[in-house]
C-alpha atoms as a PDB file:
ATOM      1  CA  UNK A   1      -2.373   0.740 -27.860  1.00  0.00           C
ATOM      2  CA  UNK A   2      -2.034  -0.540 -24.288  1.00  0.00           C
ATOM      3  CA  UNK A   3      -3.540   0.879 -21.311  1.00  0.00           C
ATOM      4  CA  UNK A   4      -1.028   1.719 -18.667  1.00  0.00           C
ATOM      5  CA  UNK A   5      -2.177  -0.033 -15.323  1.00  0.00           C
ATOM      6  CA  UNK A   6       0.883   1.225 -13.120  1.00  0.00           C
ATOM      7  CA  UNK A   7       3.951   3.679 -13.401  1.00  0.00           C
ATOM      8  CA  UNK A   8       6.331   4.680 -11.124  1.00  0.00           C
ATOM      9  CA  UNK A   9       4.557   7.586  -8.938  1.00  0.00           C
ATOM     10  CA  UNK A  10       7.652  10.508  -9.406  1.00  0.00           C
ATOM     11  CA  UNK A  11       7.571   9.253 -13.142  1.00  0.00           C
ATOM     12  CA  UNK A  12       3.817  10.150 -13.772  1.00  0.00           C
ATOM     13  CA  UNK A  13       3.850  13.473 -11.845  1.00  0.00           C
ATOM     14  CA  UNK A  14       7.075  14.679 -13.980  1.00  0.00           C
ATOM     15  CA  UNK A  15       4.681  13.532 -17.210  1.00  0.00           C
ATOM     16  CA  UNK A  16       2.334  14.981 -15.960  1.00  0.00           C
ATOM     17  CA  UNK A  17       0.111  11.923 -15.978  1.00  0.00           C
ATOM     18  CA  UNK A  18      -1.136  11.395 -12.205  1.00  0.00           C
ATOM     19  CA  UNK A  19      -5.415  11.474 -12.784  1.00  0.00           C
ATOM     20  CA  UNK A  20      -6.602  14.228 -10.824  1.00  0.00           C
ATOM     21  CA  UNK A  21     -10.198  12.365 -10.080  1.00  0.00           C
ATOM     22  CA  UNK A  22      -9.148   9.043  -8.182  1.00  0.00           C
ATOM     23  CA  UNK A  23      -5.701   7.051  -7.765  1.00  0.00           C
ATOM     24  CA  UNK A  24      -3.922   4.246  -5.843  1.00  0.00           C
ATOM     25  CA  UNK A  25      -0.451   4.443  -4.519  1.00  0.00           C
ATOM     26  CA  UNK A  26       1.561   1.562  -3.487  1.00  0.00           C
ATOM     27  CA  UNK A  27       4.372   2.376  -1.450  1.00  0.00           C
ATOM     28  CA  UNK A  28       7.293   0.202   0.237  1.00  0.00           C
ATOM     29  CA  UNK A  29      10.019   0.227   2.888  1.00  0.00           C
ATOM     30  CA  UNK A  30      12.177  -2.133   2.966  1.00  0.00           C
ATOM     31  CA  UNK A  31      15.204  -2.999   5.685  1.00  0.00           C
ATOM     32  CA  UNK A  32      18.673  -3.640   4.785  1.00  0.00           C
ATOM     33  CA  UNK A  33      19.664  -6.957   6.125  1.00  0.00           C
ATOM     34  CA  UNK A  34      16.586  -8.214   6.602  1.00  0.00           C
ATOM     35  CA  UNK A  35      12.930  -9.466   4.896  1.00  0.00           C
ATOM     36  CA  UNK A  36      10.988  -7.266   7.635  1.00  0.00           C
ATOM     37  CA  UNK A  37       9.194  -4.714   4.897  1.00  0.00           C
ATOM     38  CA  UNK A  38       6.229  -2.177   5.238  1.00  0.00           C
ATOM     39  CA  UNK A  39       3.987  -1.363   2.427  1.00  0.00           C
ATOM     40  CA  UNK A  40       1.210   1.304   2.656  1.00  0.00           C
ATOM     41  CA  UNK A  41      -1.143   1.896  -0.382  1.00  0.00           C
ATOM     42  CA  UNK A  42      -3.270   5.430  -0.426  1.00  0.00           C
ATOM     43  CA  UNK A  43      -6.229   5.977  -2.297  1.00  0.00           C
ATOM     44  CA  UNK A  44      -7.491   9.293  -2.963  1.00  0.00           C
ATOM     45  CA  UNK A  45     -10.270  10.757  -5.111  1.00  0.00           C
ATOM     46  CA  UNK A  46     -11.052  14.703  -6.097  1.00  0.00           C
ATOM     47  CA  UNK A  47      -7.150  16.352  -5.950  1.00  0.00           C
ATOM     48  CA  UNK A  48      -7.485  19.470  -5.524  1.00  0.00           C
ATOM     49  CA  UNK A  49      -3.267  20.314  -6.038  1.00  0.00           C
ATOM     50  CA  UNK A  50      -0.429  18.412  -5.881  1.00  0.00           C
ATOM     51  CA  UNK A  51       3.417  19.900  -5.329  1.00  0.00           C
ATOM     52  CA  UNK A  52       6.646  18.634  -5.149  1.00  0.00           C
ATOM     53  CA  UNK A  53       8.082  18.991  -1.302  1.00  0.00           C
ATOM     54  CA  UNK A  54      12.173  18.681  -0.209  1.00  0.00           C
ATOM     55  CA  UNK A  55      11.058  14.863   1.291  1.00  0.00           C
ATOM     56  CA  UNK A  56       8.282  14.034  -1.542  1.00  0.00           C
ATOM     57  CA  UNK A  57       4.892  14.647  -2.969  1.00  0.00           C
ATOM     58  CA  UNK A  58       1.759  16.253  -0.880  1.00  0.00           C
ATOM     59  CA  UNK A  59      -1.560  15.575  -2.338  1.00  0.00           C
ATOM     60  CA  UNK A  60      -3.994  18.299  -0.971  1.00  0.00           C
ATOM     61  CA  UNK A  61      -7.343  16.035  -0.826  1.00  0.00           C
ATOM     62  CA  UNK A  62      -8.697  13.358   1.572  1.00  0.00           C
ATOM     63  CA  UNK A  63      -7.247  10.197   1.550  1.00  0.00           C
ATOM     64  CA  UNK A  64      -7.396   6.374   2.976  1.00  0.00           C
ATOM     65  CA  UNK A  65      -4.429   4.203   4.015  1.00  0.00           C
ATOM     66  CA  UNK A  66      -4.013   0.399   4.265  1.00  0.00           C
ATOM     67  CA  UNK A  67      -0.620  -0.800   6.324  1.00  0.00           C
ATOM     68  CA  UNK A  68       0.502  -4.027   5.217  1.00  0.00           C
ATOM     69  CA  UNK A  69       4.271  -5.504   6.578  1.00  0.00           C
ATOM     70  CA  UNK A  70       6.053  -8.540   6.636  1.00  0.00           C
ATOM     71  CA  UNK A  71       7.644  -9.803   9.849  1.00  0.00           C
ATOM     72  CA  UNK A  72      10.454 -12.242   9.515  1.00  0.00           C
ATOM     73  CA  UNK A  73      10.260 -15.457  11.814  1.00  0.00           C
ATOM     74  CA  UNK A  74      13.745 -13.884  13.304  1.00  0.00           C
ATOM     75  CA  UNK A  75      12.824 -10.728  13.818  1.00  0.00           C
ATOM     76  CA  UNK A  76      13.256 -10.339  17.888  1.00  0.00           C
ATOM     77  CA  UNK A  77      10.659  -8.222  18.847  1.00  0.00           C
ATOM     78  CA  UNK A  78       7.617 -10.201  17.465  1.00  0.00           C
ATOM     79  CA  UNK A  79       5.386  -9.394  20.742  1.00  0.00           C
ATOM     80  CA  UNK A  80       5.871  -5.557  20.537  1.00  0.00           C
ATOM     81  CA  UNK A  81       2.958  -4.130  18.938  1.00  0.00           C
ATOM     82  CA  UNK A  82       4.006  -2.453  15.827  1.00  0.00           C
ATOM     83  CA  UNK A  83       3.294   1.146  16.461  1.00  0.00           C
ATOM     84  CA  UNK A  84       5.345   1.022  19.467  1.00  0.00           C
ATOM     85  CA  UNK A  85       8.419  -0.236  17.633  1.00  0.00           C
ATOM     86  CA  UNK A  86      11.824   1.313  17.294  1.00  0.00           C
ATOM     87  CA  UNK A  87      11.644   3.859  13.986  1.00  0.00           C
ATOM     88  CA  UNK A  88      12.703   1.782  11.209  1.00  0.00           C
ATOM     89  CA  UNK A  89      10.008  -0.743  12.025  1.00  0.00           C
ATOM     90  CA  UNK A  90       7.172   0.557  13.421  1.00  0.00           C
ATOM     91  CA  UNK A  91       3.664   0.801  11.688  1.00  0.00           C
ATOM     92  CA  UNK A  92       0.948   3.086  13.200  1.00  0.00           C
ATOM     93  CA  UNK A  93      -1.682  -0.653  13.813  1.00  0.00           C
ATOM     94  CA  UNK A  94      -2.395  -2.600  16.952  1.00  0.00           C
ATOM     95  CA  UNK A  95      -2.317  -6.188  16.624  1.00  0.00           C
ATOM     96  CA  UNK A  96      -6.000  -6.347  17.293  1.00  0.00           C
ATOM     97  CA  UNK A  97      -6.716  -3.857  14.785  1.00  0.00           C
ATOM     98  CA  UNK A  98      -5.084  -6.158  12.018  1.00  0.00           C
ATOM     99  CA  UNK A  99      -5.505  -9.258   9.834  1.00  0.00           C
ATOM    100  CA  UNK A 100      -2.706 -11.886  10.491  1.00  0.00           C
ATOM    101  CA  UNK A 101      -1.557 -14.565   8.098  1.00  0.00           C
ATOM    102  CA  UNK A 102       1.343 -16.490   9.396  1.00  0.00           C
ATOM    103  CA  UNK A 103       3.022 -18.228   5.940  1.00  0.00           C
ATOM    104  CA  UNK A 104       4.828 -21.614   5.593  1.00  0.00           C
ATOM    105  CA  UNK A 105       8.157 -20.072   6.663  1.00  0.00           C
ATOM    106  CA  UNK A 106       6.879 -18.758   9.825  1.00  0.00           C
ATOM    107  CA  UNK A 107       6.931 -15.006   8.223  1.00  0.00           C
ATOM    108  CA  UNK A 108       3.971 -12.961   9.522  1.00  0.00           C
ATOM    109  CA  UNK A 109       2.016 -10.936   6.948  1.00  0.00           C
ATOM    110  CA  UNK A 110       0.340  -8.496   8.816  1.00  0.00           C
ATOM    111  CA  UNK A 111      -2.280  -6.063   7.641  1.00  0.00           C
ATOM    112  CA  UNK A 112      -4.820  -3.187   8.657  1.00  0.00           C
ATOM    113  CA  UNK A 113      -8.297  -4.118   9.173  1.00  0.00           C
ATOM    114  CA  UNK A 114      -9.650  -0.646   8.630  1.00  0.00           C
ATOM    115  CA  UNK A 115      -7.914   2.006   6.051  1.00  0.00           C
ATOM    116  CA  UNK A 116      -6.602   5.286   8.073  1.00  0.00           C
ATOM    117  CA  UNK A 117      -8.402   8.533   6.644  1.00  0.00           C
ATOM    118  CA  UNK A 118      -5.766  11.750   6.098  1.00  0.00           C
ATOM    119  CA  UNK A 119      -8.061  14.758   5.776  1.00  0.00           C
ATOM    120  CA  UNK A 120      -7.351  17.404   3.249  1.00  0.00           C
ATOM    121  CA  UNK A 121      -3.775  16.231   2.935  1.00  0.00           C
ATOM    122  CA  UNK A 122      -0.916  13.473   2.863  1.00  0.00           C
ATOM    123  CA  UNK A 123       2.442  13.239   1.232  1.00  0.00           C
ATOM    124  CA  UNK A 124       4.003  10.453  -0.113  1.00  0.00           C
ATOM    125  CA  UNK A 125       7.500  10.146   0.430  1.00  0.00           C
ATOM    126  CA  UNK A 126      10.342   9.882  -2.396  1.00  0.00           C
ATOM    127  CA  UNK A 127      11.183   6.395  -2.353  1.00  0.00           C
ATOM    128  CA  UNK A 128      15.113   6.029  -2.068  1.00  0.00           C
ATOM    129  CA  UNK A 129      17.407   2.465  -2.721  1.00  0.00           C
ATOM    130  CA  UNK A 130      15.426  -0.275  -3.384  1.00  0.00           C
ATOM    131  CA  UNK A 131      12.071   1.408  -1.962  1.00  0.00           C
ATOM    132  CA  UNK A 132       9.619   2.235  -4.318  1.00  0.00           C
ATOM    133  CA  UNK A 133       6.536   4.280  -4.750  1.00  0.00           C
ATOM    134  CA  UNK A 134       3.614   3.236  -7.823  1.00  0.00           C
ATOM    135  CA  UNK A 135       0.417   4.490  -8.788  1.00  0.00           C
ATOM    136  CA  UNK A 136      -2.192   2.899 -10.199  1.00  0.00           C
ATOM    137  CA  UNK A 137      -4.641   3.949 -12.795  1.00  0.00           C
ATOM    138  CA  UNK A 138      -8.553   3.701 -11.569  1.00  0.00           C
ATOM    139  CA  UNK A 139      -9.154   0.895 -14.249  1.00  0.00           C
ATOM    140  CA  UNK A 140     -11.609  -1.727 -14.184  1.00  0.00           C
ATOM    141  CA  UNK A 141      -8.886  -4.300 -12.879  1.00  0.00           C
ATOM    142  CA  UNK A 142      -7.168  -1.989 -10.804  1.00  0.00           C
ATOM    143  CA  UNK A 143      -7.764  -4.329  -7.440  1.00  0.00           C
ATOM    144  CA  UNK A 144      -6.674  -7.556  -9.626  1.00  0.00           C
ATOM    145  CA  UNK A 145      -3.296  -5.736 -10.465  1.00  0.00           C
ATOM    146  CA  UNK A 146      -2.477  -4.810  -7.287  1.00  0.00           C
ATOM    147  CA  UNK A 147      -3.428  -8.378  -6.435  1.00  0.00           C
ATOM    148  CA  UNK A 148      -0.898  -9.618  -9.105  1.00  0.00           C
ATOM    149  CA  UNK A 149       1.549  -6.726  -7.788  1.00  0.00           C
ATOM    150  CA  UNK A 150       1.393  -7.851  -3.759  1.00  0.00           C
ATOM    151  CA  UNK A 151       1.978 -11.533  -5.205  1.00  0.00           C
ATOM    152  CA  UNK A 152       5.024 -10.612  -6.624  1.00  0.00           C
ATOM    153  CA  UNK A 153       6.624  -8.049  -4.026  1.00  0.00           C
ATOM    154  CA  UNK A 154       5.931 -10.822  -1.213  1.00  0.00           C
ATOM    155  CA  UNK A 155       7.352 -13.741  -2.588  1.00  0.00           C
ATOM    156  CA  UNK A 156      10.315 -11.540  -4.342  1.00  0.00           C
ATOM    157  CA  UNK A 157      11.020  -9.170  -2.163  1.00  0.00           C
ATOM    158  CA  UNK A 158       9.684 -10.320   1.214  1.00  0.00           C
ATOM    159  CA  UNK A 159      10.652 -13.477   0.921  1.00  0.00           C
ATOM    160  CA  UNK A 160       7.223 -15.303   0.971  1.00  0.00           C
ATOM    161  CA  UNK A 161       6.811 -18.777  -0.518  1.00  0.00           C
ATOM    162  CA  UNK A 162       4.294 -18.424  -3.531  1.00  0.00           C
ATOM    163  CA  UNK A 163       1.322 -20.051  -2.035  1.00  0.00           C
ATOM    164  CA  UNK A 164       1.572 -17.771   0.931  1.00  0.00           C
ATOM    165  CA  UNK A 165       2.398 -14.820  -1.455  1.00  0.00           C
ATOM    166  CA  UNK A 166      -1.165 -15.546  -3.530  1.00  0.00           C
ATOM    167  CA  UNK A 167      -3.030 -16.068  -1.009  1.00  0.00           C
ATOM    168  CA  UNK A 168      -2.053 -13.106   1.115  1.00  0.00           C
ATOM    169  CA  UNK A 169      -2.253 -10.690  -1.736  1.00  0.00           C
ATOM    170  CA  UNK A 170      -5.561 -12.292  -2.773  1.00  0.00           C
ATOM    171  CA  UNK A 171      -6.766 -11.105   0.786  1.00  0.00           C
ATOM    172  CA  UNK A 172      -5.217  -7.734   0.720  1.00  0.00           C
ATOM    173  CA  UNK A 173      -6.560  -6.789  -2.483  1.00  0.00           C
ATOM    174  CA  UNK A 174     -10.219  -7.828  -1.763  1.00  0.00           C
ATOM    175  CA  UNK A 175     -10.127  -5.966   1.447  1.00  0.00           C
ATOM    176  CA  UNK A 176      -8.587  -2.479  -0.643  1.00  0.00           C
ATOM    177  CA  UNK A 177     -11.659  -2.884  -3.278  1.00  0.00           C
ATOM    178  CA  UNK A 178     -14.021  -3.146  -0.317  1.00  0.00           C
ATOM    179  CA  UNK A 179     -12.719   0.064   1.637  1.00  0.00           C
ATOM    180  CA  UNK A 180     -10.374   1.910  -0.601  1.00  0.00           C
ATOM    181  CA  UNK A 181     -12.717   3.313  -3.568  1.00  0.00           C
ATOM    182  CA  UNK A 182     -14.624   6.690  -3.307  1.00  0.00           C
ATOM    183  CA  UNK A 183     -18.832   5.955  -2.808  1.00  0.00           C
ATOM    184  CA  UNK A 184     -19.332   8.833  -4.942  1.00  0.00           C
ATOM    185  CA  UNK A 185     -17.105   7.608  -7.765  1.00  0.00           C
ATOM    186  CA  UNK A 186     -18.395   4.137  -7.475  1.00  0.00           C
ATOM    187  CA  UNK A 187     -21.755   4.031 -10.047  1.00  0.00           C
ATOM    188  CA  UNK A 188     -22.022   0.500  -8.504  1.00  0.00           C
ATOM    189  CA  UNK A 189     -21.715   1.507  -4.937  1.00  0.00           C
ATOM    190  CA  UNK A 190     -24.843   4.456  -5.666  1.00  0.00           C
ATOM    191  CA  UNK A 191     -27.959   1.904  -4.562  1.00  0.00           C
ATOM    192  CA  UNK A 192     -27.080   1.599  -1.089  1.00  0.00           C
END
């Protein structure tokens, strides 16, 4: 039987399947009428509780946040730092708090540096349209399919050109296995 590497986060909560000792949620936001498209993904470890809200889920444990988003070459407002802009578009980083890879279209893929620690709480919000919200299982590839996952959504969704798309995800996902996982849950992490 196969191992289930990702599922749809709403899904696995009504199943009843989110693991209660570590997990990885992937979460978008994409704009009508345009590429521009924010992605956080959450890791947590140790839930405590975990309850349906009117707006989404809240996950009552600590967790760490990585911002990644995709700025079209039109988008008009390319100097603004992105927690300063309008609603719709703005992403709680500074510029110089972030890792900038400018692709072959002139698209800016834009991530955090550092994750963003919630303390005992953080809700995830229920995606609507073409949003989405996934978890993925703590497996032993868990970094290379979210690798596989960002290579997709980029070039699909974002509108990234493939080489771009690989080697932007490849970045990403090497920087989440570095400061997403849990220290205590990491055996290989223990000889510090």
């Amino acid at each position: 039987m196969a191992t289930v590497k990702a599922m749809d986060l709403f899904e696995a909560y009504a199943k009843q399947k989110l693991p209660m000792d570590q997990g990885y949620i992937v979460s978008s936001f994409f704009k009508e009428d345009s590429a521009y498209s924010i992605y956080e993904i959450v890791s947590y470890a140790t839930l405590k509780d975990i309850y349906l809200t009117s707006n989404g889920l809240t996950f009552q444990t600590n967790g760490k946040k990585l911002f990644l988003f995709v700025e079209p070459e039109n988008y008009p407002h390319k100097s603004m730092e992105p927690y300063c802009r309008e609603r719709d578009f703005q992403v709680p980083l500074r510029f110089k708090d972030s890792n900038i890879i400018t692709a072959k279209n002139q698209s800016k893929i834009i991530f955090s540096k550092d994750p963003q620690e919630a303390l005992s709480a953080f809700t995830i919000v229920k995606p609507t349209g073409i949003n989405f919200a996934f978890l993925f299982y703590p497996l032993p590839d868990v970094f290379k399919s979210i690798e596989l996952f960002f290579e997709q959504t980029l070039n699909k969704e974002a509108g990234i050109p493939v080489r771009d798309a690989k080697n932007a995800a490849k970045e990403f996902a090497l920087l989440s296995s570095k400061v997403l996982t849990w220290p205590n849950l990491e055996d290989q992490n223990a000889g510090k």
